[in-house]
PDB file of N, CA and C in Angstrom:
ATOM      1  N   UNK A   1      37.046  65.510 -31.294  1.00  0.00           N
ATOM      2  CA  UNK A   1      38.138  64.617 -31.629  1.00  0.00           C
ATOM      3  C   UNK A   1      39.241  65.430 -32.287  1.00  0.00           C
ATOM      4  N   UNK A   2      40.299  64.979 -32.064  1.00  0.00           N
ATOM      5  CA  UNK A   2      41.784  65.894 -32.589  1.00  0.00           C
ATOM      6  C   UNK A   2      41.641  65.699 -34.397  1.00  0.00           C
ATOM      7  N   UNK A   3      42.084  66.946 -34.547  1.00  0.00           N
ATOM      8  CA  UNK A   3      42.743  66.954 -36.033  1.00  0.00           C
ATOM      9  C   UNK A   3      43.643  67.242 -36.187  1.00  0.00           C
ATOM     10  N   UNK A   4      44.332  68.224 -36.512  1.00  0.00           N
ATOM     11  CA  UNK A   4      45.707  68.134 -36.856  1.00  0.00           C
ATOM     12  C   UNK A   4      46.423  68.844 -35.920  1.00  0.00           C
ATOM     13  N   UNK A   5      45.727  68.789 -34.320  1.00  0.00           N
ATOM     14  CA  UNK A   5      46.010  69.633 -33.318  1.00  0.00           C
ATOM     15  C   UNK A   5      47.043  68.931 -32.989  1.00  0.00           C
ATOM     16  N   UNK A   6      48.264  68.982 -32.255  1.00  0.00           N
ATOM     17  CA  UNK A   6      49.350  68.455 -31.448  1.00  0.00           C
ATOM     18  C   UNK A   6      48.736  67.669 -30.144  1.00  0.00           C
ATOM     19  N   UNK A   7      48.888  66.559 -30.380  1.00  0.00           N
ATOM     20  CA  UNK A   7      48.273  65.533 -28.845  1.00  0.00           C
ATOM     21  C   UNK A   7      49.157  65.710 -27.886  1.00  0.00           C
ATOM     22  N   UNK A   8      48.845  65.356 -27.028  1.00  0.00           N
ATOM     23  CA  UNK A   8      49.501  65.479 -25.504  1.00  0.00           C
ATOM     24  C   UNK A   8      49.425  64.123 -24.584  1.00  0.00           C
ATOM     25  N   UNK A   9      50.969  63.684 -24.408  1.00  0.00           N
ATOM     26  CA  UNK A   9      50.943  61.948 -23.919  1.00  0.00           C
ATOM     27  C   UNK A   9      51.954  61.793 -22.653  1.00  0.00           C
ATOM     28  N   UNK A  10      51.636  60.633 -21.636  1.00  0.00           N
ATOM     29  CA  UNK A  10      52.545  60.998 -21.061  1.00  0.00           C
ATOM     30  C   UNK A  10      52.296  59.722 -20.370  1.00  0.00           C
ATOM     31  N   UNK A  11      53.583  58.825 -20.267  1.00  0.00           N
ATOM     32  CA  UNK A  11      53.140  57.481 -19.314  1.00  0.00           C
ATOM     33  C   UNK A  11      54.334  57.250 -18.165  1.00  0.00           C
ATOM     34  N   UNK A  12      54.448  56.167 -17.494  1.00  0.00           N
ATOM     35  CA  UNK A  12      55.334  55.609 -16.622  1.00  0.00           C
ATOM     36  C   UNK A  12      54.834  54.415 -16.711  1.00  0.00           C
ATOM     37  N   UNK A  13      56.273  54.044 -15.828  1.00  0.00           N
ATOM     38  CA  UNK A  13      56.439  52.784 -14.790  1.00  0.00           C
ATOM     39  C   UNK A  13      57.157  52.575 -13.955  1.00  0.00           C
ATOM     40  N   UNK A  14      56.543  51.637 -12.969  1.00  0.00           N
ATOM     41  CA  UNK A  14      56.758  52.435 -11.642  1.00  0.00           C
ATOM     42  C   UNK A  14      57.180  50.695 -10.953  1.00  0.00           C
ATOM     43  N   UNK A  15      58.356  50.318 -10.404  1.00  0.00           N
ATOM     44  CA  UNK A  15      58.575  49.131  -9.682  1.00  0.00           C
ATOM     45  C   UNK A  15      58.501  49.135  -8.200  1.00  0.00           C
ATOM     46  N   UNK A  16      57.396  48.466  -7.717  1.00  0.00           N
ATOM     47  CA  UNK A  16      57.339  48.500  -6.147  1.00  0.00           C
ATOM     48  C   UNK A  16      56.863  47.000  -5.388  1.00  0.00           C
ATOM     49  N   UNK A  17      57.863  46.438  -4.885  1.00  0.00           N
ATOM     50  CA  UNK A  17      57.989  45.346  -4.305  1.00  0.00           C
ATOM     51  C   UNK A  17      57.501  44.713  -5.471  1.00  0.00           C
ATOM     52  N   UNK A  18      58.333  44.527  -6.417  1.00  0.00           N
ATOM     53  CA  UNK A  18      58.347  43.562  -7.366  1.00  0.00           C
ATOM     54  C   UNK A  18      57.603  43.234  -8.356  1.00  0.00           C
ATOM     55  N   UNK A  19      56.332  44.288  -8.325  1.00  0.00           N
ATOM     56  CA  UNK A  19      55.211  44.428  -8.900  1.00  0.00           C
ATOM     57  C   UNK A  19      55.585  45.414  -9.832  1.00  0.00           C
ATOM     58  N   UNK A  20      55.369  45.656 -11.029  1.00  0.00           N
ATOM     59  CA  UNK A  20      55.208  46.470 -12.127  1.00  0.00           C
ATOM     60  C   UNK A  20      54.019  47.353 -12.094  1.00  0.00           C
ATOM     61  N   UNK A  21      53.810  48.907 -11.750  1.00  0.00           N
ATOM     62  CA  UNK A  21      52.482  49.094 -12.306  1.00  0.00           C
ATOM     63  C   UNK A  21      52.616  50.556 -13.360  1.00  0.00           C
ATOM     64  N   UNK A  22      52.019  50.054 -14.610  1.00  0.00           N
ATOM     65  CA  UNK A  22      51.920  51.038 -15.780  1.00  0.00           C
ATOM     66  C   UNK A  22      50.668  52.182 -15.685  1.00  0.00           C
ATOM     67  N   UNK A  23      51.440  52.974 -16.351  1.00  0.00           N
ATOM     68  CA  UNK A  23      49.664  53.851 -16.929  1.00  0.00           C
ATOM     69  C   UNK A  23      50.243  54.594 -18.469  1.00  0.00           C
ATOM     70  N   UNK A  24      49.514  54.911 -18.577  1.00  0.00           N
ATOM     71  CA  UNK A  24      49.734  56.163 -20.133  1.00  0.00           C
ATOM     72  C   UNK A  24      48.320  56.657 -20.331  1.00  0.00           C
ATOM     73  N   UNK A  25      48.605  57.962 -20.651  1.00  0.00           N
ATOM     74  CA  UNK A  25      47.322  58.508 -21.246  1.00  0.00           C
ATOM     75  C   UNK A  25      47.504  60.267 -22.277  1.00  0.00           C
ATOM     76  N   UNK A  26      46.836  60.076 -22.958  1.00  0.00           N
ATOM     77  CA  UNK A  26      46.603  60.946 -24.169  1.00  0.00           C
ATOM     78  C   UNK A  26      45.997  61.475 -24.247  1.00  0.00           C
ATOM     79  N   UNK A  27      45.819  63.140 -24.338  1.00  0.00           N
ATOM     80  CA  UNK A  27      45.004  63.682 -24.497  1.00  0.00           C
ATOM     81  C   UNK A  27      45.305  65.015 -25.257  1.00  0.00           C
ATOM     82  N   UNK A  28      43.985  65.770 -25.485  1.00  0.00           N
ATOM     83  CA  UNK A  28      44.040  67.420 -26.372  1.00  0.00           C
ATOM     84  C   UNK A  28      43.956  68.080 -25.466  1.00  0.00           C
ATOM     85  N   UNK A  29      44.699  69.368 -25.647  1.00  0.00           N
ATOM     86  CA  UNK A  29      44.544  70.743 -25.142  1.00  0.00           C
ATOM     87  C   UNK A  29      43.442  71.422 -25.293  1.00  0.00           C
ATOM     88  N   UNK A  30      42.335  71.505 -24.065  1.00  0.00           N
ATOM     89  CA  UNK A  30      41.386  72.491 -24.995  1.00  0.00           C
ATOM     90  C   UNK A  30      41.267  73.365 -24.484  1.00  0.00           C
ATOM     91  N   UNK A  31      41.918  73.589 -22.831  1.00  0.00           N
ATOM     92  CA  UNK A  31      42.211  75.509 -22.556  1.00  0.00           C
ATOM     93  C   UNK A  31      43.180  75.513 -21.376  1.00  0.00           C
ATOM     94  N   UNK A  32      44.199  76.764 -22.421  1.00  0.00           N
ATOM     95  CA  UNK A  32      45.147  76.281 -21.953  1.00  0.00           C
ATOM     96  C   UNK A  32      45.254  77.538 -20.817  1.00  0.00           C
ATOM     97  N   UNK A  33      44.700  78.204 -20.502  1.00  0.00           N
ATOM     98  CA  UNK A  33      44.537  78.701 -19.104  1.00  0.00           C
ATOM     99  C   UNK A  33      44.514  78.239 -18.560  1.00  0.00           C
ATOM    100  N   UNK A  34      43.954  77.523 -18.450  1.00  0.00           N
ATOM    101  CA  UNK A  34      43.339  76.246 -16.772  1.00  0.00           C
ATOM    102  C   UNK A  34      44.834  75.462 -16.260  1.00  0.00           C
ATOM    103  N   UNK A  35      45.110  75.874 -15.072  1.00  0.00           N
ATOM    104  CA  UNK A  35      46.345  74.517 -15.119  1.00  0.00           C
ATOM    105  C   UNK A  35      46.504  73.233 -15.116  1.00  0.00           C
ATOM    106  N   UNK A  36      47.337  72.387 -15.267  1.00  0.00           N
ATOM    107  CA  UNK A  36      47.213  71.236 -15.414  1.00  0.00           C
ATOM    108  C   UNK A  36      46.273  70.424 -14.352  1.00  0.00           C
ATOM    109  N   UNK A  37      45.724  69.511 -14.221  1.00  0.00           N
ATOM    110  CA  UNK A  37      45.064  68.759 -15.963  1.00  0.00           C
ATOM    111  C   UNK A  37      44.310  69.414 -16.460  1.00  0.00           C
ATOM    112  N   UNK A  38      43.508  70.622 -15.659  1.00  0.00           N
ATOM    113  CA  UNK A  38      42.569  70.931 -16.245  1.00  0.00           C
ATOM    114  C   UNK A  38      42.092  71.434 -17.624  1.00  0.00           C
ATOM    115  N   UNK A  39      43.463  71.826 -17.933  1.00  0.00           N
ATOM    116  CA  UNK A  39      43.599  71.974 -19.176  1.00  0.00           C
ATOM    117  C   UNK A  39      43.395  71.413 -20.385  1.00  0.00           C
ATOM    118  N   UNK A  40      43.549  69.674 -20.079  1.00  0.00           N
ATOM    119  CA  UNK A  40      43.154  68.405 -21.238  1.00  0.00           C
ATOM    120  C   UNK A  40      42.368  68.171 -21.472  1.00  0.00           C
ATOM    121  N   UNK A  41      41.539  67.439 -21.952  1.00  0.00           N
ATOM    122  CA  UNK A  41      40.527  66.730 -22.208  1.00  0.00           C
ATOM    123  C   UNK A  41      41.291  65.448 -22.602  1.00  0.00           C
ATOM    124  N   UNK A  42      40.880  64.732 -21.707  1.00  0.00           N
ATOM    125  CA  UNK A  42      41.398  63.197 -21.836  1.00  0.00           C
ATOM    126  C   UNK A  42      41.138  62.421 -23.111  1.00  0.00           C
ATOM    127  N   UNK A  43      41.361  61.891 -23.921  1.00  0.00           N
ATOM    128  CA  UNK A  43      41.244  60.851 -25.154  1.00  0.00           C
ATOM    129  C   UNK A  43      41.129  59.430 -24.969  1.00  0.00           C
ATOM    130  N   UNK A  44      42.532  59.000 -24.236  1.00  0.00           N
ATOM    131  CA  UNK A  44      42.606  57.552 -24.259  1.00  0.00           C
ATOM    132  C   UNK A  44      43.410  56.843 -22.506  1.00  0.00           C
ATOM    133  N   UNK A  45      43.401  56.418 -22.037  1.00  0.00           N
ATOM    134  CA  UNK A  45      44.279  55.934 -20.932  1.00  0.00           C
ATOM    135  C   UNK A  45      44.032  54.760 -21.020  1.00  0.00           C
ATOM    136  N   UNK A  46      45.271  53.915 -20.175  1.00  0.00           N
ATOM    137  CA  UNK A  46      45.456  52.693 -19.733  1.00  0.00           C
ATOM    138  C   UNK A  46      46.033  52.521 -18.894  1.00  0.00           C
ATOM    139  N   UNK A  47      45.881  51.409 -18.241  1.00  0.00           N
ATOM    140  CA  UNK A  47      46.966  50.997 -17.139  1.00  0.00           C
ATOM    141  C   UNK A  47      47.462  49.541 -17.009  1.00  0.00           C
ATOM    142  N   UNK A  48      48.559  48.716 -16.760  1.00  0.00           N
ATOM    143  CA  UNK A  48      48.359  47.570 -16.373  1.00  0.00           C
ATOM    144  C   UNK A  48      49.387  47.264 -18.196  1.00  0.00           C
ATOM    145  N   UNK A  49      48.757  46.362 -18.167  1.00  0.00           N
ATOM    146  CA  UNK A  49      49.335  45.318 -19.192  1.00  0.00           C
ATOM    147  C   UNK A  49      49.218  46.107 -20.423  1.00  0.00           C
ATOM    148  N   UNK A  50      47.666  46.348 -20.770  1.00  0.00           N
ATOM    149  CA  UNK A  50      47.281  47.475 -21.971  1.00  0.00           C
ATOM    150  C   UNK A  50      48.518  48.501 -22.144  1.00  0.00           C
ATOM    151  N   UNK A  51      49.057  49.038 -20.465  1.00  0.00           N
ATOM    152  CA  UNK A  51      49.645  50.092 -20.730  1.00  0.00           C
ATOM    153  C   UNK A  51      51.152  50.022 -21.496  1.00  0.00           C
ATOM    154  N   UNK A  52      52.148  48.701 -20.792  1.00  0.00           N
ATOM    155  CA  UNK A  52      53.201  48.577 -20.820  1.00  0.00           C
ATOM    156  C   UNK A  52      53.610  48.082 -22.464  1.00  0.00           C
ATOM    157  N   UNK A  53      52.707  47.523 -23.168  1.00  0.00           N
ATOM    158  CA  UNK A  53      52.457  47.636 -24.607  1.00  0.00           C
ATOM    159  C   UNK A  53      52.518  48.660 -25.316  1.00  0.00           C
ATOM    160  N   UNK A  54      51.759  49.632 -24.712  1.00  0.00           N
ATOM    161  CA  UNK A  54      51.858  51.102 -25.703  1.00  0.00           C
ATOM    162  C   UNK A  54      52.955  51.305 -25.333  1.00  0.00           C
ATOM    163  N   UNK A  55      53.096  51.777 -23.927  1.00  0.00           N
ATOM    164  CA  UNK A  55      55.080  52.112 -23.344  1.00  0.00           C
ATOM    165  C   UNK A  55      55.857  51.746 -24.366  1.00  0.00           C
ATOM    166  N   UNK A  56      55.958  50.312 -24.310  1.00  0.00           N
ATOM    167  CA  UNK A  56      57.227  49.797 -25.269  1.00  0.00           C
ATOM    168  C   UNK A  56      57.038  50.416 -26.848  1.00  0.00           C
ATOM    169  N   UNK A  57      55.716  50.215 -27.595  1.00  0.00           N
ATOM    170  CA  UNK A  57      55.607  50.885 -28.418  1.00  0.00           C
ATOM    171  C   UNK A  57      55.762  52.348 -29.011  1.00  0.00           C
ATOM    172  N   UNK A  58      55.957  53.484 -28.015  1.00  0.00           N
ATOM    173  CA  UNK A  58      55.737  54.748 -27.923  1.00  0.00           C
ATOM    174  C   UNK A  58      57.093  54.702 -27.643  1.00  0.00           C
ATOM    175  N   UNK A  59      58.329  54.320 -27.078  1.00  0.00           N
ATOM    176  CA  UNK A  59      60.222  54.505 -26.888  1.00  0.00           C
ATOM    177  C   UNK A  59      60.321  54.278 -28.022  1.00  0.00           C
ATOM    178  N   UNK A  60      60.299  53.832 -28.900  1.00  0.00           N
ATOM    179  CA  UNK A  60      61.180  53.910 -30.015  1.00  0.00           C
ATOM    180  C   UNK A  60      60.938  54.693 -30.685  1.00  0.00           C
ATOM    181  N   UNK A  61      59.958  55.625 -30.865  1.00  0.00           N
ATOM    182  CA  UNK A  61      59.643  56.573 -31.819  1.00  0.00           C
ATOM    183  C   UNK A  61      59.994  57.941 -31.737  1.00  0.00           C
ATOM    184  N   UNK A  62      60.309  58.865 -32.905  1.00  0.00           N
ATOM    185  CA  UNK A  62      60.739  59.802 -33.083  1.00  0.00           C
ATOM    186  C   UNK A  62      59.165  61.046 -32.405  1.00  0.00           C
ATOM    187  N   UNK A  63      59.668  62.025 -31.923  1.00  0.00           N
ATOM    188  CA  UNK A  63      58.164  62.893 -31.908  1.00  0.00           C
ATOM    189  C   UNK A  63      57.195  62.917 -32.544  1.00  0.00           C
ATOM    190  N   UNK A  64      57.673  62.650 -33.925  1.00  0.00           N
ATOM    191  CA  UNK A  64      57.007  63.284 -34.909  1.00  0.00           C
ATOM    192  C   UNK A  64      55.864  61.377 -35.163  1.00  0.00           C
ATOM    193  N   UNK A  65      56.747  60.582 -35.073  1.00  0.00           N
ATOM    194  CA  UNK A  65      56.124  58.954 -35.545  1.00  0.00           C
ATOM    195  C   UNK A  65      55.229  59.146 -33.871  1.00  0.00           C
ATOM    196  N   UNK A  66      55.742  59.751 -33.063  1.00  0.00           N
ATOM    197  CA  UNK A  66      54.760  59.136 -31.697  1.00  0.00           C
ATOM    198  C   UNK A  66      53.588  60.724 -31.638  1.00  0.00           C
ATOM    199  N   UNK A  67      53.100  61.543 -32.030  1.00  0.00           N
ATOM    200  CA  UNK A  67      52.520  61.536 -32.319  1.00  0.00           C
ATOM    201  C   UNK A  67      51.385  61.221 -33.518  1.00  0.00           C
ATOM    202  N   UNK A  68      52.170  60.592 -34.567  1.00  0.00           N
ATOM    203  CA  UNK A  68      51.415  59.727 -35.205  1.00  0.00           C
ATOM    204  C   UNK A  68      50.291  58.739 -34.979  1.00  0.00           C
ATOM    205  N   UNK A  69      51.384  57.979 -33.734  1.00  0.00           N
ATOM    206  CA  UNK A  69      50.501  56.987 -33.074  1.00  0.00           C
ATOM    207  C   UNK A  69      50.078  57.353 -32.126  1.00  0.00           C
ATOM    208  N   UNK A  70      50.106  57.885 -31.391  1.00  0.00           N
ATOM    209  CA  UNK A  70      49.056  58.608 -30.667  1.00  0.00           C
ATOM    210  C   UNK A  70      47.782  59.024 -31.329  1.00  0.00           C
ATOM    211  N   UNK A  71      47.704  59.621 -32.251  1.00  0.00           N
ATOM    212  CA  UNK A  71      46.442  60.005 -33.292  1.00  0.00           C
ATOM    213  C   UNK A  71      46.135  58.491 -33.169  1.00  0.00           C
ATOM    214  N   UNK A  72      46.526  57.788 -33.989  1.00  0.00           N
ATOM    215  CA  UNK A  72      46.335  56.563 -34.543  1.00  0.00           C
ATOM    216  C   UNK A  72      45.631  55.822 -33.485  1.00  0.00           C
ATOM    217  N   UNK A  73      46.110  55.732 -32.641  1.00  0.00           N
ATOM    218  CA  UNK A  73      45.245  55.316 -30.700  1.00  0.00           C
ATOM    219  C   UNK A  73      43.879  56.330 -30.501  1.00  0.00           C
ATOM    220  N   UNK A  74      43.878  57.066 -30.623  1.00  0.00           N
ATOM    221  CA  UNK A  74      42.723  57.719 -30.395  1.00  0.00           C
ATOM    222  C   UNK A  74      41.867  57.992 -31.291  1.00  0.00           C
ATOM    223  N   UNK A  75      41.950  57.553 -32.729  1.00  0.00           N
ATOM    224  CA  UNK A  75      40.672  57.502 -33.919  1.00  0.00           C
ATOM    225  C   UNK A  75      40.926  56.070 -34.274  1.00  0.00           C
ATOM    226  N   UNK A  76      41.606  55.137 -34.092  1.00  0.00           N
ATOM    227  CA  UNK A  76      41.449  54.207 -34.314  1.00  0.00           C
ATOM    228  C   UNK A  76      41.916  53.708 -35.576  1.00  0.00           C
TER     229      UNK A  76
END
């Protein structure tokens, strides 16, 4: 589980024929040789409704407050 490591987040949304579909997901670096993704270790994801909640929640924040909450999402 992360400590005071820098998290790694990254979501969308995506409009197609009128349908909304979200994702987001969070995770740690744990080698950073490997290229992407292999590099993460996943923490938390969502998609759908779950997701577009965090979305909205995660734009207003400064780097520093959204990794806050990001921690905060992934220890609970």
């Amino acid at each position: 589980m992360p400590n005071a490591e820098k998290l790694h987040y990254d979501y969308g949304r995506e409009f197609e024929e009128g349908e909304e579909s979200c994702w987001l997901w969070i995770a740690e670096m744990k080698n950073p040789a490997l290229p992407e993704p292999h590099c993460y270790c996943l923490l938390l994801s969502a998609r759908g409704t779950r997701a577009a909640t965090l979305i909205k929640n995660f734009q207003s924040l400064s780097p520093d407050e959204a990794q806050e909450y990001a921690r905060k999402l992934v220890l609970g």
